[in-house]
C-alpha atoms as a PDB file:
ATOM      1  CA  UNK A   1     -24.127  -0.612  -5.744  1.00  0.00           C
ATOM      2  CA  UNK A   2     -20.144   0.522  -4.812  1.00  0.00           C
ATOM      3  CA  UNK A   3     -20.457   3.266  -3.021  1.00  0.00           C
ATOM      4  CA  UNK A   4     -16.916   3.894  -2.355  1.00  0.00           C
ATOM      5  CA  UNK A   5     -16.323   7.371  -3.441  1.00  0.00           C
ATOM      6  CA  UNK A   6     -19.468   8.768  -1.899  1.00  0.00           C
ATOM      7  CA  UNK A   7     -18.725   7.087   1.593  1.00  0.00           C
ATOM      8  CA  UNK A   8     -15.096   8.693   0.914  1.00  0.00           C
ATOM      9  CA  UNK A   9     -16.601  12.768   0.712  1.00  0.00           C
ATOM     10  CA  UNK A  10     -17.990  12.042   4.213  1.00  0.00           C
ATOM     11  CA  UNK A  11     -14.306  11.108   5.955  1.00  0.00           C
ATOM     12  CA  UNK A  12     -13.245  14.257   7.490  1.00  0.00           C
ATOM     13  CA  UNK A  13      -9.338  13.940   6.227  1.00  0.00           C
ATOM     14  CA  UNK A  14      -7.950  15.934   9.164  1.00  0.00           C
ATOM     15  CA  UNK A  15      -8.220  14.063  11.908  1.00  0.00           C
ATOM     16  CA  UNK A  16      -6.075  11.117  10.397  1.00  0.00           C
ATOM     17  CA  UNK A  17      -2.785  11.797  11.749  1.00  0.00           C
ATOM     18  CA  UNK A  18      -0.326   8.958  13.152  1.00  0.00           C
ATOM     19  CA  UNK A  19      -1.729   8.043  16.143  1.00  0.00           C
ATOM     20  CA  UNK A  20      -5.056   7.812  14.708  1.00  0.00           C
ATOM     21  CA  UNK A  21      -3.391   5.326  12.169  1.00  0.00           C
ATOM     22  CA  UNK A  22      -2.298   3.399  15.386  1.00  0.00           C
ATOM     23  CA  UNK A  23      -5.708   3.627  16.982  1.00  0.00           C
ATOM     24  CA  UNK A  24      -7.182   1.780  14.099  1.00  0.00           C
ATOM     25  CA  UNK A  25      -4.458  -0.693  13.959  1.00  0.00           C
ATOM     26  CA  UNK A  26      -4.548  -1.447  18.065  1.00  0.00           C
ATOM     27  CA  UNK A  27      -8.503  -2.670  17.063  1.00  0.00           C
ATOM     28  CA  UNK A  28      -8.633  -4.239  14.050  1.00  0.00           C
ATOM     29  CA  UNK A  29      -5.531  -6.152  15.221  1.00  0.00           C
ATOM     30  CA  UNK A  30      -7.449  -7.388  18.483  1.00  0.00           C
ATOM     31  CA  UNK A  31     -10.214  -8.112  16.278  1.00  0.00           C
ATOM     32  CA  UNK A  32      -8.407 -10.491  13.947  1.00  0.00           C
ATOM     33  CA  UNK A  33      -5.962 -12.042  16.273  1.00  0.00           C
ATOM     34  CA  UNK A  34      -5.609 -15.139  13.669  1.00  0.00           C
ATOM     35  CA  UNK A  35      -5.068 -13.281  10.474  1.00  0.00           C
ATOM     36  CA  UNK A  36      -2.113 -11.852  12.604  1.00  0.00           C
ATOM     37  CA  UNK A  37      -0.418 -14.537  14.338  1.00  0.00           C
ATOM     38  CA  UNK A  38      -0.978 -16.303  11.178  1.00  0.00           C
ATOM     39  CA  UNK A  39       0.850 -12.871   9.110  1.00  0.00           C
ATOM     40  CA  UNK A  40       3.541 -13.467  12.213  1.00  0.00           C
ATOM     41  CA  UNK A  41       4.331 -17.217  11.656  1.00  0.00           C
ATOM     42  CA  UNK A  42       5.694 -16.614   8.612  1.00  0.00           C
ATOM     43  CA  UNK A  43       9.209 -16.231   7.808  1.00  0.00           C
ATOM     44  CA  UNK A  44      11.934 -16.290   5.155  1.00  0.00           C
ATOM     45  CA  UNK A  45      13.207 -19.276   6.387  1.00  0.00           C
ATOM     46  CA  UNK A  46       9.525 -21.243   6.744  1.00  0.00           C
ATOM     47  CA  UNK A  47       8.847 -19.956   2.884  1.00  0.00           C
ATOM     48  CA  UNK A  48      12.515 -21.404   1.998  1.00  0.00           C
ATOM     49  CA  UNK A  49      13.536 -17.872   0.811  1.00  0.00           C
ATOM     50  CA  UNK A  50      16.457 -15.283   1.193  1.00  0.00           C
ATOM     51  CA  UNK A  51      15.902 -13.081   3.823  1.00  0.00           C
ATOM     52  CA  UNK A  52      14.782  -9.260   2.305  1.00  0.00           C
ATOM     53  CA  UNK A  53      14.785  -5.913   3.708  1.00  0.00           C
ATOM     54  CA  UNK A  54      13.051  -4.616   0.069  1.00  0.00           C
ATOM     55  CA  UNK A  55      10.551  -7.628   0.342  1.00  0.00           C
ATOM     56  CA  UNK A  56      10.604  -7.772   4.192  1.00  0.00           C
ATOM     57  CA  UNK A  57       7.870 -10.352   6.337  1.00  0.00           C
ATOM     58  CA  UNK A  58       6.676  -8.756   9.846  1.00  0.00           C
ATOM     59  CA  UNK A  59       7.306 -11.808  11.667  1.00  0.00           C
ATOM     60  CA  UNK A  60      11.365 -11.299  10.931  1.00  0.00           C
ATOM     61  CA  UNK A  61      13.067 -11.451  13.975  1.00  0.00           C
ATOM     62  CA  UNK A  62      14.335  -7.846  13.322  1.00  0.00           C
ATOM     63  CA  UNK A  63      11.157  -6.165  12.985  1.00  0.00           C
ATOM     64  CA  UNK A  64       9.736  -8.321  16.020  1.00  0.00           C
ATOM     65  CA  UNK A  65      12.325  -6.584  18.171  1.00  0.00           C
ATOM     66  CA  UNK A  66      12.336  -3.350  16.969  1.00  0.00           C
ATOM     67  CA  UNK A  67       8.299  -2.800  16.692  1.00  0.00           C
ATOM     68  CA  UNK A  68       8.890  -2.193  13.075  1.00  0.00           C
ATOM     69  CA  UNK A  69       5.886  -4.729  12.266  1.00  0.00           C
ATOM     70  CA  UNK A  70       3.428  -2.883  14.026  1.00  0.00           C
ATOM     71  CA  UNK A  71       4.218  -0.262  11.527  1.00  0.00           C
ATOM     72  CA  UNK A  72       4.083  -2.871   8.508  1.00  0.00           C
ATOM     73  CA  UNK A  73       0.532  -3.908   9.659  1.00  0.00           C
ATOM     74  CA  UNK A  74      -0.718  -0.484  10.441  1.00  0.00           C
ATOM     75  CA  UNK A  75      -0.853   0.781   6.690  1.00  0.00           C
ATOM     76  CA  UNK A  76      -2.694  -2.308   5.824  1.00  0.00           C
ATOM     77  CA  UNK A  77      -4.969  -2.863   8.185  1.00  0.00           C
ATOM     78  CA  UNK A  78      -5.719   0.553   8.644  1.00  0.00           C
ATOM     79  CA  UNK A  79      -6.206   1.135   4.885  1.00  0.00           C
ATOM     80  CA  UNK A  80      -8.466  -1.974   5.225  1.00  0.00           C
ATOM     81  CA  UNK A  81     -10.708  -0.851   7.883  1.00  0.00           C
ATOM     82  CA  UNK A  82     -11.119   3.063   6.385  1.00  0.00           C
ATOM     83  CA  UNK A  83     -11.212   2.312   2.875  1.00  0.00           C
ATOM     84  CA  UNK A  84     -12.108  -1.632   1.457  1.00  0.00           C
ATOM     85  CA  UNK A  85     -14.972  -2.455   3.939  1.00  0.00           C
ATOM     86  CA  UNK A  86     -17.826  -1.704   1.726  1.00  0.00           C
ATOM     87  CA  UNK A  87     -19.537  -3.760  -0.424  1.00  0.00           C
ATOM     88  CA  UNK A  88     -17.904  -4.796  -3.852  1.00  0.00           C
ATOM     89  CA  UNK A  89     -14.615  -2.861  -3.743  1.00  0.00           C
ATOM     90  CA  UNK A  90     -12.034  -3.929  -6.159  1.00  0.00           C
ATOM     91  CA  UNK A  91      -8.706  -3.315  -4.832  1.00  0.00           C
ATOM     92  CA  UNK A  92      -5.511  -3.221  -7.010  1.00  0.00           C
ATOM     93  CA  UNK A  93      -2.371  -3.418  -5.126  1.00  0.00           C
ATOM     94  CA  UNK A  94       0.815  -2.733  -6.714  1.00  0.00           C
ATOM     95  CA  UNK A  95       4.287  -3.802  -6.202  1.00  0.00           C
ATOM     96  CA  UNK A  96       2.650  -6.599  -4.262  1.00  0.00           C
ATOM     97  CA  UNK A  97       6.070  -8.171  -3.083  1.00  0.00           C
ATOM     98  CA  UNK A  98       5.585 -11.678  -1.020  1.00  0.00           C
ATOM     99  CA  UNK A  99       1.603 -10.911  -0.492  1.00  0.00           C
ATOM    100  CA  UNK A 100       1.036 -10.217   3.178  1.00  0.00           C
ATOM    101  CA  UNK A 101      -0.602  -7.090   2.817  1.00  0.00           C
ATOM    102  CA  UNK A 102      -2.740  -7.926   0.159  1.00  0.00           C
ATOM    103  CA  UNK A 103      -4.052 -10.299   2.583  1.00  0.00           C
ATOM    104  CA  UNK A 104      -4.736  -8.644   5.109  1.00  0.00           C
ATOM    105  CA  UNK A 105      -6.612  -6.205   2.321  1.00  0.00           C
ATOM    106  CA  UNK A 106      -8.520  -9.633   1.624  1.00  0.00           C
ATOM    107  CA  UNK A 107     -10.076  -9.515   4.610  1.00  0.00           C
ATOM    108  CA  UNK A 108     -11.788  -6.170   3.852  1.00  0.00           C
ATOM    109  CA  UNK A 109     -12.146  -6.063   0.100  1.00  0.00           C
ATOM    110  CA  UNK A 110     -14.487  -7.883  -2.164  1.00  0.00           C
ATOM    111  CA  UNK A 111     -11.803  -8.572  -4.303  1.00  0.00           C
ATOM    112  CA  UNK A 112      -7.559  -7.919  -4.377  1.00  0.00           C
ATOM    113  CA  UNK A 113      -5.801  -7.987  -7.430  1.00  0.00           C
ATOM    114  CA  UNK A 114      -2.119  -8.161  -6.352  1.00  0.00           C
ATOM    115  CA  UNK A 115       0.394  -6.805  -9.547  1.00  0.00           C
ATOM    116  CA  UNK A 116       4.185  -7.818  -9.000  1.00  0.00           C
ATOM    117  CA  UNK A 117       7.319  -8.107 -11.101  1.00  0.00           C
ATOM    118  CA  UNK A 118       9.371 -10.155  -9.477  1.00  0.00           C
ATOM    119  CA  UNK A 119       8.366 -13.436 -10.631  1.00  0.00           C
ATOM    120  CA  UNK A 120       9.623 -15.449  -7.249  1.00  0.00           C
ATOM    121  CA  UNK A 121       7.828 -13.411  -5.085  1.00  0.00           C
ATOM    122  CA  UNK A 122       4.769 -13.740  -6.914  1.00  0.00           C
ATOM    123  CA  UNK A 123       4.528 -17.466  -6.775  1.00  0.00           C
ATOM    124  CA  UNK A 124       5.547 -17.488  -3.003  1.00  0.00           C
ATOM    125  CA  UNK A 125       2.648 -15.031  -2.376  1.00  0.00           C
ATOM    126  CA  UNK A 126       0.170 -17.265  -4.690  1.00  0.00           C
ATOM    127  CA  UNK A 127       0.992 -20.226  -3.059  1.00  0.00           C
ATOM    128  CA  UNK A 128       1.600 -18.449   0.815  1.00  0.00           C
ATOM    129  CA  UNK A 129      -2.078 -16.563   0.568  1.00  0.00           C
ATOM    130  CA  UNK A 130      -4.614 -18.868  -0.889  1.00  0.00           C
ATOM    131  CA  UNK A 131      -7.685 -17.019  -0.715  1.00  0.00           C
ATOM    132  CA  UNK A 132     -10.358 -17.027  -3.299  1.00  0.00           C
ATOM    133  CA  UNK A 133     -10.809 -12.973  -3.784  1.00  0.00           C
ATOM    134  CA  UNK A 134      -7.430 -12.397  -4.121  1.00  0.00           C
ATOM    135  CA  UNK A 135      -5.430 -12.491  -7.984  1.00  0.00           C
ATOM    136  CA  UNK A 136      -2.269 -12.440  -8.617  1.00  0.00           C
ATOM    137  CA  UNK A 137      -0.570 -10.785 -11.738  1.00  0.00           C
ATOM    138  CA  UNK A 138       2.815 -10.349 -12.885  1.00  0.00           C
ATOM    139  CA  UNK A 139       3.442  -7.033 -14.181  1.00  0.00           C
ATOM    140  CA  UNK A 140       5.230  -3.722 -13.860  1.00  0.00           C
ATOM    141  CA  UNK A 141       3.552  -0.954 -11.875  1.00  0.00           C
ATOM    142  CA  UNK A 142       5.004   1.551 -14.373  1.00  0.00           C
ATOM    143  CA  UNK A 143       3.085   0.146 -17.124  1.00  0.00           C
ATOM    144  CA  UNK A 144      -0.163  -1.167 -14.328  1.00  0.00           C
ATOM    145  CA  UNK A 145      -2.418  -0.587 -16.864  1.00  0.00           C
ATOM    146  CA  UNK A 146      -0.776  -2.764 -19.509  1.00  0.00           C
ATOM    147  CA  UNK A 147      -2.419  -5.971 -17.072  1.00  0.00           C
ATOM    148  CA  UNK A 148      -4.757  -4.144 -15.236  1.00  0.00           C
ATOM    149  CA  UNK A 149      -7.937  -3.223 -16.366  1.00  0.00           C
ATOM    150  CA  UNK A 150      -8.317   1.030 -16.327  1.00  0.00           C
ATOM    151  CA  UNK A 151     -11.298   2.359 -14.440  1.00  0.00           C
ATOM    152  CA  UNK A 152     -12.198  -0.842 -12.662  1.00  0.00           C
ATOM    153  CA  UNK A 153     -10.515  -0.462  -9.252  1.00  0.00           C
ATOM    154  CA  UNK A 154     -11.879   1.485  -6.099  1.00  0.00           C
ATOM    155  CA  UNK A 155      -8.793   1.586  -4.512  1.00  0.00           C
ATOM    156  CA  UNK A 156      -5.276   1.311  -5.701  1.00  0.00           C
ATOM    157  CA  UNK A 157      -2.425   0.724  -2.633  1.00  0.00           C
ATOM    158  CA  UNK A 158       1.155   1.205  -3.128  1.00  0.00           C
ATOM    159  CA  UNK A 159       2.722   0.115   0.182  1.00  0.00           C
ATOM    160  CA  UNK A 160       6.632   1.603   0.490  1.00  0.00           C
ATOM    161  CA  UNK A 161       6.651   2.034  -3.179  1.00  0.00           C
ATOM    162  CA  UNK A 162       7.040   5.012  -4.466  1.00  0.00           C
ATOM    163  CA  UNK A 163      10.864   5.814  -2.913  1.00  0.00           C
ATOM    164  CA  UNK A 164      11.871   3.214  -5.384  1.00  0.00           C
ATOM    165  CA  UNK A 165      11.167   5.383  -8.779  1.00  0.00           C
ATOM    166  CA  UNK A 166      12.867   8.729  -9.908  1.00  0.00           C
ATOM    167  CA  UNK A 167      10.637  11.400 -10.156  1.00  0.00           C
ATOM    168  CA  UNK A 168      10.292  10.909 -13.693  1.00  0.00           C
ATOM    169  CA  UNK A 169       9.073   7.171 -12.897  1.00  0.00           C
ATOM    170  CA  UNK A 170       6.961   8.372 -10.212  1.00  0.00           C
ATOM    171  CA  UNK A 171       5.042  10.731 -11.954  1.00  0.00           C
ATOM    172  CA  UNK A 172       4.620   7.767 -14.294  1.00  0.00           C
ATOM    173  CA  UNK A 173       3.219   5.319 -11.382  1.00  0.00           C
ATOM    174  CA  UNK A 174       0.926   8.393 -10.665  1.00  0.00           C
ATOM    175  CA  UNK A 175      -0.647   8.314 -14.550  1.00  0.00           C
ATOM    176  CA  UNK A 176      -0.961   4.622 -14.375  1.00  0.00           C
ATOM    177  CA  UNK A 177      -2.675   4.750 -10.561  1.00  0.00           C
ATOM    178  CA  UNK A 178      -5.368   7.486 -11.911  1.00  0.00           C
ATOM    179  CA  UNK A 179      -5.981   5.526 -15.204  1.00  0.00           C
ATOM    180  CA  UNK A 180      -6.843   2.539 -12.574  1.00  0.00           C
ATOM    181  CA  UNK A 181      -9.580   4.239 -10.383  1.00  0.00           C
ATOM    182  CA  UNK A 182     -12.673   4.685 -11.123  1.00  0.00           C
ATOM    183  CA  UNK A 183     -14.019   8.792 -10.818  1.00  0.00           C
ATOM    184  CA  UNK A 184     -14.338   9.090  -6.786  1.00  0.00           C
ATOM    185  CA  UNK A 185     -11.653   6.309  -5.944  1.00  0.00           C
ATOM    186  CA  UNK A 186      -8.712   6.336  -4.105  1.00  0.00           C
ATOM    187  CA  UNK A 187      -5.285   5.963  -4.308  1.00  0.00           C
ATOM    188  CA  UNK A 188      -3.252   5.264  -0.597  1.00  0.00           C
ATOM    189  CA  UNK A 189       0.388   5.272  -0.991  1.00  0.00           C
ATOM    190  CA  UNK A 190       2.538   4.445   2.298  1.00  0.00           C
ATOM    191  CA  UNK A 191       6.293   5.812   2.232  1.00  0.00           C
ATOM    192  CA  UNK A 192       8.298   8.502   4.115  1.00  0.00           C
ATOM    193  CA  UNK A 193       7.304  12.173   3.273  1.00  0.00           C
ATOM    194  CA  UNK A 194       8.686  14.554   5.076  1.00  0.00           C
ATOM    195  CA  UNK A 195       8.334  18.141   4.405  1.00  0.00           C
ATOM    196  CA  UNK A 196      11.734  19.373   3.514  1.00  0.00           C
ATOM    197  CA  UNK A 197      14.246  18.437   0.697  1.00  0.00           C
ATOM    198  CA  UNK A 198      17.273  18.509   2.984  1.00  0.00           C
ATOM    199  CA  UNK A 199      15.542  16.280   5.329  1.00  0.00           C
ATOM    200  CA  UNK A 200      14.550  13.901   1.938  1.00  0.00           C
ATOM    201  CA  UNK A 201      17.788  14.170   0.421  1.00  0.00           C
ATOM    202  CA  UNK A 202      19.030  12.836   4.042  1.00  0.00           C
ATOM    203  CA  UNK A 203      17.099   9.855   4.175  1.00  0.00           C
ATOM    204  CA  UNK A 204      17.182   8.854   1.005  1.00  0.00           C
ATOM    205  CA  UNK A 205      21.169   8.504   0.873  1.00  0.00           C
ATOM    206  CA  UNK A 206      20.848   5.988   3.771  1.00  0.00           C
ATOM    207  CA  UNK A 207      19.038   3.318   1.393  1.00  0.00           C
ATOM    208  CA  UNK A 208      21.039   2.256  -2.203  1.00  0.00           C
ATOM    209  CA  UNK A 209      17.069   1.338  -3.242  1.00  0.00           C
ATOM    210  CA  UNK A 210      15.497   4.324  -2.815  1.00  0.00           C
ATOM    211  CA  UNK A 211      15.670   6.674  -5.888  1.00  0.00           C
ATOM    212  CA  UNK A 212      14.026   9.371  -4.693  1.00  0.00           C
ATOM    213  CA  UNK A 213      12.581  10.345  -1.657  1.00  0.00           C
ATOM    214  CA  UNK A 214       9.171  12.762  -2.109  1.00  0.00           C
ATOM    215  CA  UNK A 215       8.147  15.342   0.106  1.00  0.00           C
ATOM    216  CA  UNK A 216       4.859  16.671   0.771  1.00  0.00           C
ATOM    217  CA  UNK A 217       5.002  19.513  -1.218  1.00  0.00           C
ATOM    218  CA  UNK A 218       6.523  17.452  -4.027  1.00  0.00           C
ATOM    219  CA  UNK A 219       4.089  14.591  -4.357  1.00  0.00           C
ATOM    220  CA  UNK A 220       1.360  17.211  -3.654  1.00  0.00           C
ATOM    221  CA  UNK A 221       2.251  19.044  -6.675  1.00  0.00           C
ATOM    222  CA  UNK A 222       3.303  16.135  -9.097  1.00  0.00           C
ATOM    223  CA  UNK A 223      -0.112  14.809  -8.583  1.00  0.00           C
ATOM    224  CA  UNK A 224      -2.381  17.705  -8.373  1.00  0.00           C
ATOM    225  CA  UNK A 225      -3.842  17.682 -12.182  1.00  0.00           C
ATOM    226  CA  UNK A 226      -4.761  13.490 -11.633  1.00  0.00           C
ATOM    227  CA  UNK A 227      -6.375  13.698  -8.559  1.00  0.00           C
ATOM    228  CA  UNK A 228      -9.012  16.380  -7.099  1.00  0.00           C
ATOM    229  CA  UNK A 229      -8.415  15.733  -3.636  1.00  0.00           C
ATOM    230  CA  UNK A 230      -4.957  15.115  -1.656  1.00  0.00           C
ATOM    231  CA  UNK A 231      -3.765  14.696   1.883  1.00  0.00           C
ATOM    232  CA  UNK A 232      -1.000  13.575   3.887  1.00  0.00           C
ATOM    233  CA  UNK A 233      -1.950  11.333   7.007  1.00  0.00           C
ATOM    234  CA  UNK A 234       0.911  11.900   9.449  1.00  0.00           C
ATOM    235  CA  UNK A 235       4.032  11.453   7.625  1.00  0.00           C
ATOM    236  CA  UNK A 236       3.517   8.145   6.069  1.00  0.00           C
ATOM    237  CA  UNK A 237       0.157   8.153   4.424  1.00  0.00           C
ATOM    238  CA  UNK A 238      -0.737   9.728   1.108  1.00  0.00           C
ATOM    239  CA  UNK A 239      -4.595   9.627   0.186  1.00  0.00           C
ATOM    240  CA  UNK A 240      -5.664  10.850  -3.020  1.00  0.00           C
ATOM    241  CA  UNK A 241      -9.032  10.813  -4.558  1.00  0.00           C
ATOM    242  CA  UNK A 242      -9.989  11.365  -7.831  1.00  0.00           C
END
């Protein structure tokens, strides 16, 4: 029996801050040293594709140098450890890009159903990650639910997604999120939330691809009447439960 959302009420939300996030990380990583050198061997130019900073691959030379891919794997493997280890969860992750994280999800999850709309990076993905419990749909994440099936799905992920949609779009990925989860799943969103519109409005202007830039209070409120529990990990983890 899935017991996700009654394992869930027993997390005690407030001691996940940031360097929790990392502590999790630092161990699973150790613990599945393959599934990362393996995440870390590939590259745009090994897959035969443009290099993307939308769609971007941890083991780009950039993000190798910078540290930036310890903060790609974190959300995922962290999400994975926390969340998808339990028996039978059904994980629906949206915006899926070229697959990585979905993978790593794999690893945790009885089953990943990856949703994408950009039909290149789906097959790159599908052929990149073969693993049997993992699906791969093409689809828009504003209309999820149109490919999806509603109230099927334990968790739904939305990795640096959200600063992509307006507000009026986001409140729309919301809807389609809560119609996904079954009562007493979850919904973890990674992204940048900070908790004042000046500071938003600041960040957001420094990427052409981000719409809109949510703060705490913000995505708090816009998603109060879907989900009956909400908190912020750190500054760039939204959990939601409904």
């Amino acid at each position: 029996m899935n017991n996700a959302g009654t394992v869930f009420e027993t997390i005690p939300f407030q001691v996940y801050d940031d360097s929790v996030i990392t502590a999790v990380y630092l161990h699973e990583s150790r613990k599945y040293r393959r599934l990362v050198s393996e995440i870390y061997s590939i590259t745009p130019e090994s897959l035969g594709i443009e290099p993307n900073t939308e769609r971007g691959l941890p083991g780009e030379k950039q993000y190798l140098e910078s540290g930036w891919c310890h903060t790609m794997l974190s959300r995922y493997f962290f999400t994975g450890a926390i969340f998808c280890r339990r028996e039978d969860v059904r994980v629906a992750e949206l915006c899926s890009g070229l697959g990585w994280g979905a993978y790593i999800l794999s690893h945790y999850a009885a089953h990943v159903f990856c949703l994408e709309l950009c039909a290149e990076s789906l097959a790159v993905a599908a052929r990149t990650w073969p693993a049997g419990n993992l699906t791969w749909k093409a689809g828009n994440a504003l209309a999820a639910c149109d490919v999806l099936l509603p109230k099927s799905f334990d968790i739904v992920s939305a990795m640096e997604v959200i600063e992509h949609f307006s507000v009026s779009d986001g409140l729309l990925l919301l809807q389609n999120v809560a119609a996904l989860l079954r009562p007493g799943g979850m919904f973890v969103a990674s992204s940048y939330y900070p908790d004042h519109q000046e500071e938003a409005a600041h960040v957001c202007a420094k990427n052409p691809h981000h719409l809109h830039i949510f703060t705490k209070k913000e995505l708090a409120s816009l998603s109060a009447g879907m989900f009956r529990k909400r908190m912020f990990f750190g500054s760039r983890l939204f959990v939601a439960v409904k």
